[in-house]
Protein backbone atom coordinates (compact mmCIF):
# COMPACT_ATOMS: atom_id res chain seq x y z
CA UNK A 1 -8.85 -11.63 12.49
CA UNK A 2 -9.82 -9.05 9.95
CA UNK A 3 -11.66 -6.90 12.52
CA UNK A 4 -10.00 -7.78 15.65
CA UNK A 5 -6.56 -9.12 16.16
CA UNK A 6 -6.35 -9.67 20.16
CA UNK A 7 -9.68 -12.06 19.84
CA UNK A 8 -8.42 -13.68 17.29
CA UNK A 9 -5.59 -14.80 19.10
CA UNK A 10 -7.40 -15.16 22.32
CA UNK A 11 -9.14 -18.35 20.52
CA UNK A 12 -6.36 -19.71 19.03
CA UNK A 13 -4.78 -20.04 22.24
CA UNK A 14 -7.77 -21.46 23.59
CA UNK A 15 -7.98 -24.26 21.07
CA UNK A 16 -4.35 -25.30 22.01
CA UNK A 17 -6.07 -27.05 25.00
CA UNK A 18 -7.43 -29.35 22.03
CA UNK A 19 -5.82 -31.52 19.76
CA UNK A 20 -4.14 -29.96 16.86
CA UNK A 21 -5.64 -29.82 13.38
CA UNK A 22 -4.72 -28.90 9.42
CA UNK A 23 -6.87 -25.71 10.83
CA UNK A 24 -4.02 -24.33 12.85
CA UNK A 25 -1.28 -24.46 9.85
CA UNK A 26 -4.48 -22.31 7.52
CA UNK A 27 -4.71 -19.78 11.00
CA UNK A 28 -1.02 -19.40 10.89
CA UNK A 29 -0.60 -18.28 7.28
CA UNK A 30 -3.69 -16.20 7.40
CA UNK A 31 -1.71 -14.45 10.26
CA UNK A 32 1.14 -14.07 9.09
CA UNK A 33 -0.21 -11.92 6.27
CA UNK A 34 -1.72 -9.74 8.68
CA UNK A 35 1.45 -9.77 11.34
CA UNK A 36 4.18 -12.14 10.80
CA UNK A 37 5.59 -11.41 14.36
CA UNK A 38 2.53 -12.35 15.90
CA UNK A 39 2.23 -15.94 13.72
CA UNK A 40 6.16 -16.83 14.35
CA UNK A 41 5.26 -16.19 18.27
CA UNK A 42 1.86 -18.09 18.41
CA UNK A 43 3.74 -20.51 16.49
CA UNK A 44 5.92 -20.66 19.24
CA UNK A 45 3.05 -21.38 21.53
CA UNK A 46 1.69 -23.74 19.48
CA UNK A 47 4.99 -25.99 19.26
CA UNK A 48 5.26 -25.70 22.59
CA UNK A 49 1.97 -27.50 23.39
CA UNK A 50 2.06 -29.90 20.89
CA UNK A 51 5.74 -30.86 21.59
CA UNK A 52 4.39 -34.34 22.99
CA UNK A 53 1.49 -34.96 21.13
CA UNK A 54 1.46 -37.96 18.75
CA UNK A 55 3.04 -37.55 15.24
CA UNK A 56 -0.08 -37.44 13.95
CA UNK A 57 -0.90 -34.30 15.51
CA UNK A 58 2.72 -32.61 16.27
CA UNK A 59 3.28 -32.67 12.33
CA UNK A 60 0.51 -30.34 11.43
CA UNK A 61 3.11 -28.26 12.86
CA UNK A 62 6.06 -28.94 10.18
CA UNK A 63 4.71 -27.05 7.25
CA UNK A 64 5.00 -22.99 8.44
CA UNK A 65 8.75 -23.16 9.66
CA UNK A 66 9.62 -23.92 6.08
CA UNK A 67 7.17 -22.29 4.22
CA UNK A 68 5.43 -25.44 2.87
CA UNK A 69 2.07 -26.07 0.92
CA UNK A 70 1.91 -29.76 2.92
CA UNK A 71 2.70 -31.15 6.00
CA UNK A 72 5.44 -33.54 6.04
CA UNK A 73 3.81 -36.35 7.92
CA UNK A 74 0.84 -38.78 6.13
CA UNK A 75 -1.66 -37.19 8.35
CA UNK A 76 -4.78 -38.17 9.01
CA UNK A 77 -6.67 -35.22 7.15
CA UNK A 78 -4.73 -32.89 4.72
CA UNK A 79 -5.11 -29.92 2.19
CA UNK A 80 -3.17 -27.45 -0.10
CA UNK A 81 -2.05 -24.57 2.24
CA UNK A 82 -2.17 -21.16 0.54
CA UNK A 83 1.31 -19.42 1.39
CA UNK A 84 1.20 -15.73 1.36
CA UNK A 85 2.93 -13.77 -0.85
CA UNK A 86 6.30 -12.94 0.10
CA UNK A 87 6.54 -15.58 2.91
CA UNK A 88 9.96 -15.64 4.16
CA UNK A 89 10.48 -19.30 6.19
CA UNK A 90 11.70 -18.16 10.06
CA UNK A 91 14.89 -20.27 10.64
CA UNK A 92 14.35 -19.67 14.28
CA UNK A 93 11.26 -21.65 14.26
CA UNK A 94 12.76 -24.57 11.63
CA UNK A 95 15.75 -24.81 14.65
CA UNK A 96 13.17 -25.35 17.14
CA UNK A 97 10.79 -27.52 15.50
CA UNK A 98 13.86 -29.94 14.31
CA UNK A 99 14.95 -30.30 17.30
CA UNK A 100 11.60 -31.58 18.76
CA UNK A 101 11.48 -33.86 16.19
CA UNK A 102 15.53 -34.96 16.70
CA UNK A 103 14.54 -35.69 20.50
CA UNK A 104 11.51 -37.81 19.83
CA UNK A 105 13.30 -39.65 17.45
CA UNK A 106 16.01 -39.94 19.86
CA UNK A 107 13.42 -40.88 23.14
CA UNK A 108 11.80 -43.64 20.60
CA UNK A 109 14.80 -45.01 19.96
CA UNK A 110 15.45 -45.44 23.51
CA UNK A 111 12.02 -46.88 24.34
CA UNK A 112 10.69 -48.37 21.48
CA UNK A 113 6.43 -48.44 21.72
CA UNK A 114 4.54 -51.20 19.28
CA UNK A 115 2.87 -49.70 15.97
CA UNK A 116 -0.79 -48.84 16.59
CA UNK A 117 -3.85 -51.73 15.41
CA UNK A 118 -5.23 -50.62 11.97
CA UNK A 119 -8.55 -49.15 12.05
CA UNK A 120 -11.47 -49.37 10.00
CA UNK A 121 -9.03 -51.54 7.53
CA UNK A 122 -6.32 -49.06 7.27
CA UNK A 123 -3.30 -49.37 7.51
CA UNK A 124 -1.16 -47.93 10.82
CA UNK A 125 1.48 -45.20 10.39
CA UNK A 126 3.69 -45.81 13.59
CA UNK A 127 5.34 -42.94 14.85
CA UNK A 128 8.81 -44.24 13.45
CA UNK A 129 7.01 -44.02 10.50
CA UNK A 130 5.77 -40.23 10.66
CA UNK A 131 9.49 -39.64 11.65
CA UNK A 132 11.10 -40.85 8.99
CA UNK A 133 9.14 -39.65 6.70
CA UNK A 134 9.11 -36.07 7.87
CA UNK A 135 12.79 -36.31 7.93
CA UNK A 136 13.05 -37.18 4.22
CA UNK A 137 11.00 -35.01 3.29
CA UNK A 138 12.25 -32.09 5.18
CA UNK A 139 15.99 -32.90 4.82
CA UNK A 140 17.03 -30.94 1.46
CA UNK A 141 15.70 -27.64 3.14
CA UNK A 142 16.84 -28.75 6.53
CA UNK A 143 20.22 -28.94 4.63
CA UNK A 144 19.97 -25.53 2.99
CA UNK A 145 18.74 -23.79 6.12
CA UNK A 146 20.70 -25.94 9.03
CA UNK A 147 23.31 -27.66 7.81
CA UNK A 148 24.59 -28.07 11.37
CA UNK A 149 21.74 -30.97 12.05
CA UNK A 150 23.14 -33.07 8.41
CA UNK A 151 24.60 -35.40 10.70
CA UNK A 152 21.59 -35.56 13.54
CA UNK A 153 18.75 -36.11 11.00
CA UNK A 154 20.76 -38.89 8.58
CA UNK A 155 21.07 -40.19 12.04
CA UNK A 156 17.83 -40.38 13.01
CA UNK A 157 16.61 -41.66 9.77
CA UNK A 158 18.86 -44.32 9.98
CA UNK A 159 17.22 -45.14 13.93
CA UNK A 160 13.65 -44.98 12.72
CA UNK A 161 14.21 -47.06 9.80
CA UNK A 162 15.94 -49.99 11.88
CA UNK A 163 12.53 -49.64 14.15
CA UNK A 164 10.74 -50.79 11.38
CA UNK A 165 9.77 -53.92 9.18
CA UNK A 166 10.85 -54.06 5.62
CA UNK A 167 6.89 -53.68 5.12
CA UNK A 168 7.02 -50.81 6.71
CA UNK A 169 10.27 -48.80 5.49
CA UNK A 170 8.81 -49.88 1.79
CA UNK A 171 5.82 -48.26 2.86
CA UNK A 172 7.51 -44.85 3.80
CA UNK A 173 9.84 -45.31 0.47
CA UNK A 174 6.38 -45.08 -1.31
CA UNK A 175 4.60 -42.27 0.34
CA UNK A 176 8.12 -40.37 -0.24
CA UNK A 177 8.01 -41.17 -3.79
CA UNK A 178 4.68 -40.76 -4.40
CA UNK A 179 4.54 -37.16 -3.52
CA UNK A 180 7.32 -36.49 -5.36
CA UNK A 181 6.25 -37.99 -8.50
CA UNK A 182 4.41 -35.79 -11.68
CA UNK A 183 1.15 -35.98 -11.10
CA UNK A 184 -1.20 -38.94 -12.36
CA UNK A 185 -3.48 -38.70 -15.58
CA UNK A 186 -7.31 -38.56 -14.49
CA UNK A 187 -7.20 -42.28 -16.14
CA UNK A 188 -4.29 -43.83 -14.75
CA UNK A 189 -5.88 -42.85 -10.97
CA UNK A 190 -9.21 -44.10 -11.99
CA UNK A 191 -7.36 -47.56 -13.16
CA UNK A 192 -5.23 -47.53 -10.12
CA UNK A 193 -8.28 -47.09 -7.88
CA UNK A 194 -9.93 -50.07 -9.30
CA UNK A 195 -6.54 -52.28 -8.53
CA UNK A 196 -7.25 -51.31 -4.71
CA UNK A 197 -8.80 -54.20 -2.71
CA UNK A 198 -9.87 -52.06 0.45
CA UNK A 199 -13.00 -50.50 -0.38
CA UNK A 200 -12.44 -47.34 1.97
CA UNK A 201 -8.59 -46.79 0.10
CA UNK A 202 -10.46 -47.46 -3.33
CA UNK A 203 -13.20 -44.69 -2.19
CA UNK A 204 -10.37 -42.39 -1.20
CA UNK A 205 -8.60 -42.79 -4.52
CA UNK A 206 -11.56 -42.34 -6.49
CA UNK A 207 -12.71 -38.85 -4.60
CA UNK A 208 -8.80 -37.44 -5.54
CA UNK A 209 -9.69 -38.38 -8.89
CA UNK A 210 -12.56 -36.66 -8.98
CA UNK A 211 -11.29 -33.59 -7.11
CA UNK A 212 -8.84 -33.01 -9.66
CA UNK A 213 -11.07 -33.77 -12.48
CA UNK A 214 -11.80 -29.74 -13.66
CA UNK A 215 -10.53 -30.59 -17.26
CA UNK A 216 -12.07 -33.89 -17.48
CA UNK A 217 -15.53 -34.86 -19.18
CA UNK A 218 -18.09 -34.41 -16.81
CA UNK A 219 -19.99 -37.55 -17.65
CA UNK A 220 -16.75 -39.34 -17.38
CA UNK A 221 -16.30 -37.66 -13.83
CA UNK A 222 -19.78 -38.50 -12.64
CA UNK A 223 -19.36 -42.33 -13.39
CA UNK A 224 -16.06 -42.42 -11.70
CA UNK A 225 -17.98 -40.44 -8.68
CA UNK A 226 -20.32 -42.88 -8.81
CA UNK A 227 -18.37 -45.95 -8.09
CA UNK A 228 -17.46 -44.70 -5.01
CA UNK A 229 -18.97 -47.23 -2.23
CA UNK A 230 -19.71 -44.50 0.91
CA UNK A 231 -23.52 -42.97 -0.38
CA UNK A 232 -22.40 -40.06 2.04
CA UNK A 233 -18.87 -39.61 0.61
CA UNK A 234 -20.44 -40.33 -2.82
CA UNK A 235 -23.24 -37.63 -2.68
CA UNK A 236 -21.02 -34.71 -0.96
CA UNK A 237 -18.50 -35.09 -4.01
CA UNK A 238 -21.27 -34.83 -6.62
CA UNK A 239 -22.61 -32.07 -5.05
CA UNK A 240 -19.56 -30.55 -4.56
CA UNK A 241 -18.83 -31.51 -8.50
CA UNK A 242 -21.76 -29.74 -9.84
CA UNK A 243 -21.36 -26.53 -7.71
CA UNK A 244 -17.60 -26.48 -8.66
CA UNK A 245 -19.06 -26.82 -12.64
CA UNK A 246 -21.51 -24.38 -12.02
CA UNK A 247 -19.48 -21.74 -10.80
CA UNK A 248 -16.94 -21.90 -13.87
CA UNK A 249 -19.60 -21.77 -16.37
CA UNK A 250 -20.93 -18.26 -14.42
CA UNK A 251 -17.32 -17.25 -14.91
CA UNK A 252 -17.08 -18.01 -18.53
CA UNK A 253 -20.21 -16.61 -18.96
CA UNK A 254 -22.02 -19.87 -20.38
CA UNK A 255 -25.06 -19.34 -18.49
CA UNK A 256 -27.58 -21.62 -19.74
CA UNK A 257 -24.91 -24.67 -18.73
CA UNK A 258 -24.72 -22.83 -15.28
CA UNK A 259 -28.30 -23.02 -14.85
CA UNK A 260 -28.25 -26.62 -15.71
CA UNK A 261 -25.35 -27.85 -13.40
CA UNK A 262 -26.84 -25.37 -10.51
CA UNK A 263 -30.12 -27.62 -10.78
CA UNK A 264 -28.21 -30.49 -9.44
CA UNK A 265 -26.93 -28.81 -6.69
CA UNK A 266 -28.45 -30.91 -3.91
CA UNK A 267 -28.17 -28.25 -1.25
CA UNK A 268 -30.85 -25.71 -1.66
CA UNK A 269 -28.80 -22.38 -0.31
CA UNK A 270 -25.93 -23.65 -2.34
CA UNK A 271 -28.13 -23.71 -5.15
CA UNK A 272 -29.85 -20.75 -4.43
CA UNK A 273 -26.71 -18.78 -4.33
CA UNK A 274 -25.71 -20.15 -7.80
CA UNK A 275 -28.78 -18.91 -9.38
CA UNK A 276 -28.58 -15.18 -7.88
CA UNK A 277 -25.29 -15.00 -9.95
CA UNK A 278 -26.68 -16.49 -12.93
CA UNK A 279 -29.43 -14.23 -12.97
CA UNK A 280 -26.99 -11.12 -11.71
CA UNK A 281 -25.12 -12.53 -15.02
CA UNK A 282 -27.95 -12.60 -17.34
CA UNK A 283 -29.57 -9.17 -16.58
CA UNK A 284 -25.89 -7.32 -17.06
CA UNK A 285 -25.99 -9.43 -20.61
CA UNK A 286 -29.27 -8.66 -21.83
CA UNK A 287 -32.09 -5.54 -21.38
CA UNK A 288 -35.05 -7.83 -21.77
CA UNK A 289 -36.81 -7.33 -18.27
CA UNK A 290 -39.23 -10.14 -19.60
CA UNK A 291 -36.52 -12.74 -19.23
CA UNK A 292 -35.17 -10.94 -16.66
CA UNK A 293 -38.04 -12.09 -14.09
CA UNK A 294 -38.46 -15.33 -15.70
CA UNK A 295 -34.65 -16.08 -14.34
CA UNK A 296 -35.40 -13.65 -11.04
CA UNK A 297 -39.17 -15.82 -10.24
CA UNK A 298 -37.08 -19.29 -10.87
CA UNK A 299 -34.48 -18.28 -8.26
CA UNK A 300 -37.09 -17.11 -5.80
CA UNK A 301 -38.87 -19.90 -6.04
CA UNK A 302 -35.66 -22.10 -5.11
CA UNK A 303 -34.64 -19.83 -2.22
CA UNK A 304 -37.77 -19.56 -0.57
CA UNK A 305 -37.43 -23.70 -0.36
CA UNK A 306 -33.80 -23.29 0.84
CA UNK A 307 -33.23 -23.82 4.25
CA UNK A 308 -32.42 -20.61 6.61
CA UNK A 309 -28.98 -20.00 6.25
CA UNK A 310 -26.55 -16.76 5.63
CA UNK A 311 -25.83 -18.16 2.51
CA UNK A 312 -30.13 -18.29 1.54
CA UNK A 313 -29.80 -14.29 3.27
CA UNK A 314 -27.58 -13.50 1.02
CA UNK A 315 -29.73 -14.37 -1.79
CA UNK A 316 -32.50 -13.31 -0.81
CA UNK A 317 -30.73 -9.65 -0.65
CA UNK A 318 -29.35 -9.68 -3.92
CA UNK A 319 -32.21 -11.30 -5.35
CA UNK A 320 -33.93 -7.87 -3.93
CA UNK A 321 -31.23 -5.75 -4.91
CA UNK A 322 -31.81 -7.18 -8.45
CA UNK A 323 -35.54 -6.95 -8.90
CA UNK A 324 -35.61 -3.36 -7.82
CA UNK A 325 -34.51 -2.24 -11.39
CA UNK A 326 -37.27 -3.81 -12.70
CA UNK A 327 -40.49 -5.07 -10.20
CA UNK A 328 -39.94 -2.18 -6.72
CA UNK A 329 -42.57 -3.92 -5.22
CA UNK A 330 -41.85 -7.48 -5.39
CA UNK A 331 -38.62 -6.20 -4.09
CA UNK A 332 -39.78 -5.16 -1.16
CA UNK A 333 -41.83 -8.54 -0.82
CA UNK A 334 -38.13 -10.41 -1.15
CA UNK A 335 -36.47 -7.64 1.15
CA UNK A 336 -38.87 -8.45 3.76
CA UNK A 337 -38.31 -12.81 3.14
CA UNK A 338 -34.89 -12.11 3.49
CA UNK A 339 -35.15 -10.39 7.46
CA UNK A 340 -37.79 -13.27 8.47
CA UNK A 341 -34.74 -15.80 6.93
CA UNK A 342 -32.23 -13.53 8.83
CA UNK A 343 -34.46 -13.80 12.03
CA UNK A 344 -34.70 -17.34 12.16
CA UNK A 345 -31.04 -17.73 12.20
CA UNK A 346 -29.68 -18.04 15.59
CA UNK A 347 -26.56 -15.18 16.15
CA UNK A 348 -26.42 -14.02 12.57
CA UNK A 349 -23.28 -13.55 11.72
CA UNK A 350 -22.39 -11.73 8.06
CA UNK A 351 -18.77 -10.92 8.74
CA UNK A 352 -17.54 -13.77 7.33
CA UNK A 353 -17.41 -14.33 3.84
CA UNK A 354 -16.43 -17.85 2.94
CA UNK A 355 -18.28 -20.87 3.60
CA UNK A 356 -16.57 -24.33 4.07
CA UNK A 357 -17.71 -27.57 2.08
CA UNK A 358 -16.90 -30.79 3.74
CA UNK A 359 -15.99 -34.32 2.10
CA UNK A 360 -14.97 -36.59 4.80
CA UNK A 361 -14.06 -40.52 4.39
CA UNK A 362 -12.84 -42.74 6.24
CA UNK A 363 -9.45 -42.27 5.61
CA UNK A 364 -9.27 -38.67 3.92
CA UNK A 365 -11.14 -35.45 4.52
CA UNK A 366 -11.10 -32.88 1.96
CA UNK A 367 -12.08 -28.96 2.66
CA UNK A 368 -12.41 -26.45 -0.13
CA UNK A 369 -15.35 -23.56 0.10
CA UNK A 370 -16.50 -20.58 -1.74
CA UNK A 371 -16.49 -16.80 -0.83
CA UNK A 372 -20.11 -14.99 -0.51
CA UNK A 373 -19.36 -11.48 -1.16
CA UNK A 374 -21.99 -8.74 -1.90
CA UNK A 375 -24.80 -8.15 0.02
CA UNK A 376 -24.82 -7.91 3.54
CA UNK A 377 -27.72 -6.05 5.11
CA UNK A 378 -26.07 -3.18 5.52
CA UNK A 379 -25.35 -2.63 2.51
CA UNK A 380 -29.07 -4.04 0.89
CA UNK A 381 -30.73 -1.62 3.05
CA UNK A 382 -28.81 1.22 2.00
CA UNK A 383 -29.26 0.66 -1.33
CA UNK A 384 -33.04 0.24 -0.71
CA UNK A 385 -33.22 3.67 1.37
CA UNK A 386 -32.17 5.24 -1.99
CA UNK A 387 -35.54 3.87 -3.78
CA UNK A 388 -37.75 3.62 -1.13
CA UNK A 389 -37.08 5.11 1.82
CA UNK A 390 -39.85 4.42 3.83
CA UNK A 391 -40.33 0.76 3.56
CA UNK A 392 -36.37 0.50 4.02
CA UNK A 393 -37.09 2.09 7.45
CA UNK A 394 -39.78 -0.35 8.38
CA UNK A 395 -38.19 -3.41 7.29
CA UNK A 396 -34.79 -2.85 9.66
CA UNK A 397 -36.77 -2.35 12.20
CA UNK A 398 -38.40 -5.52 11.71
CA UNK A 399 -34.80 -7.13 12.49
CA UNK A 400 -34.79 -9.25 15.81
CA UNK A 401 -31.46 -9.29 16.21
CA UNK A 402 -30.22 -6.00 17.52
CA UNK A 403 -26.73 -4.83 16.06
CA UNK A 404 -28.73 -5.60 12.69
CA UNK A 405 -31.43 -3.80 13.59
CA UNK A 406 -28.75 -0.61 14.24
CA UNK A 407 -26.74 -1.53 11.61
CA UNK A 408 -29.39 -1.01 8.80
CA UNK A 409 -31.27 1.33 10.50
CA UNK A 410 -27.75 3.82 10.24
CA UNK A 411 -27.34 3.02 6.91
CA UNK A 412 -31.35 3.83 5.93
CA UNK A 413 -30.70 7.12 7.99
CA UNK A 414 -27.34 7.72 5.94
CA UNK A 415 -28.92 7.71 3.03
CA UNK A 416 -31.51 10.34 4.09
CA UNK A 417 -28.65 12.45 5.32
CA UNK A 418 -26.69 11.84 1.91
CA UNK A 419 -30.15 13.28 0.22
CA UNK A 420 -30.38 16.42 2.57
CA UNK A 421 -26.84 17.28 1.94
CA UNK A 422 -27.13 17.13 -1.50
CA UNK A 423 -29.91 19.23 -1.81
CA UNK A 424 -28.24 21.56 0.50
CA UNK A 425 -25.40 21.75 -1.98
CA UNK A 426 -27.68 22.05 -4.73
CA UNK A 427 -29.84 25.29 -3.30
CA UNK A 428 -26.41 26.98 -2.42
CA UNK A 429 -25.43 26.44 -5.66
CA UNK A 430 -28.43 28.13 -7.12
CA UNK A 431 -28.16 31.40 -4.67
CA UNK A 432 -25.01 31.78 -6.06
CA UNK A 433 -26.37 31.46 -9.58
CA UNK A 434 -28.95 33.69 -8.60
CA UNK A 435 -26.34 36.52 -7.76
């Protein structure tokens, strides 16, 4: 999106042939910071696709019309949207996603359909259900934008709760409330979660827990993490735990507990990643170049275990960039680790700057990542060309992929320009002296 607008949207269009996901509400804020007429018309698409998809899909679509942080449904995976700043909700678009809502309401009515089978022990939420709950939840700002649909939506409401069982409309009272209630004490969802009968709702519980645990104990956090029954769900939260940990105490600058939480990060780029801050951290604290390759050899040794990722590249270049101030040669050796790692990759891609951690249950996914600024190679090379010119040269063209390979080759011949220029200036400068 950053780099080219009209492909951006060409995919986004193309995954409306597919069912919709939290994804497309996070595209269509992103967009709307860069063009806000361009998100309210793909929006526009978008609604128009999905206008007959189950609730469970269509309602991924309720949260941009009004500007909101959730979707209104219970959906089936969720997060926090990030609303620019200086959103302005497009009434327009709230009009037009109402009334789809108002008409399905109004269609179920007229042809009731049975409530879906639970699956994998949870429990159903019919479409009746998604309705009504949307409709409560959306119904102050409905009121404040369109007061003209009052009547239509207390209406509906009204047909989607005589659809249901009392089980059911006390199960949509509770999801309302619950979202509108302060939020719950690390302890009081803990106790709650051990209440819970169904192991996968008890798992879910617990990972919230911990995912909103940053002020908590982490001892206390890691035995609550470790009650949780799925080994998969269980180990993805710990590692995301530690990494989350890690990068805090980096920020706070309490480095020696940074090196100790990064140690438990079970995935080796991750971990490698951590460390090249840490020791990016510890050589702008301290001049000791003795301790500064004690930290610089302990993160090479973990990222030349790491597996070949952009994320390992990206260490590897900074871990260069770093030991050229003190060892040139052994950062040459890393410089030229870090284009075999960037080889092995298949269609490197170092645009993008944020990589995605996953924790996915049963009946809850959770997405959060972290950025990876700094060092592409472009930008390692160049600052290699301006200590070592020659290797620089030989190690881009060592790249097999070939906008790399052109990429850091121009920025290794920049530099040599930069240098020829300068000296240019500098003998003009000393005619004139002369004179």
């Amino acid at each position: 999106m950053s780099t080219n607008l009209t492909s951006a949207l060409n995919f986004a269009t193309a995954s409306l042939k597919y069912p919709p996901t939290l994804f497309l509400t996070i595209f269509l804020y992103k967009l709307a910071e860069v063009n806000p007429q361009a998100a309210d018309a793909f929006y526009l698409q978008a609604l128009a696709a999905y206008a007959d998809n189950s609730m469970n899909g269509f309602l991924y679509l309720s949260g941009y019309p009004f500007g909101k942080t959730r979707d209104a449904g219970e959906m089936p995976a969720y997060t926090i949207y990030r609303v620019p700043s200086g959103f302005t909700p497009n009434r327009t678009l709230q009009r037009q996603f109402v009334q789809i809502l108002l008409n399905r309401a109004r269609s179920l009515l007229e042809a009731p359909v049975e409530a879906p089978a639970a699956e994998h022990g949870r429990d159903p939420v019919s479409e009746a259900s998604q309705i009504a709950l949307a409709l409560t939840r959306l119904q102050d700002q409905i009121h404040q934008s369109l007061p003209d649909f009052d009547g239509p939506v207390e209406q509906a409401k009204r047909g989607m709760f005589s659809l249901l069982s009392q089980d059911s409309q006390r199960r949509v009272d509770q999801l309302f409330k619950g979202r509108n209630q302060p939020p719950r004490s690390f302890d009081d969802q803990v106790e709650a979660a051990g209440k819970q009968q169904d192991a996968d709702k008890r798992d879910q519980m617990l990972a919230f827990a911990v995912l909103g645990s940053a002020a908590e104990e982490l001892d206390r956090v890691i035995q609550v993490a470790e009650r949780i029954s799925d080994s998969d769900v269980r180990n993805k939260l710990l590692g995301w735990l530690f990494f989350s940990r890690a990068q805090a105490a980096i920020k706070d600058k309490r480095l020696d507990d940074a090196r100790r939480l990064a140690s438990k990060v079970p995935e080796l780029d991750r971990r490698a990643y951590l460390y090249s801050n840490i020791a990016e951290e510890s050589i702008k604290q301290s001049n000791d170049q003795a301790q500064a390759r004690e930290i610089l050899e302990e993160v090479a040794d973990i990222v030349t275990r790491a597996p070949s990722t952009v994320v390992t590249a990206r260490a590897l270049l900074g871990l260069a960039y770093l030991y050229i101030k003190i060892d040139v040669n052994r950062a040459i050796g890393l410089l030229s680790d870090a284009v075999k790692c960037i080889n092995r990759l298949e269609a490197p891609d170092f645009s993008n700057q944020y990589v995605q951690i996953r924790v996915e249950g049963k009946t809850f996914g959770f997405y959060t990542g972290f950025q990876t600024p700094g060092f592409n190679p472009e930008n390692a090379f160049r600052e290699f060309a301006k200590v070592n010119y020659d290797d620089a040269f030989y190690q881009a063209s060592n790249f097999a992929d070939k906008p790399i390979r052109a990429l850091t080759t121009l920025a290794v011949a920049e530099t040599c320009l930069q240098r020829a220029l300068a000296r240019q200036k500098s003998e003009k400068t000393k005619k004139k002296e002369k004179f």
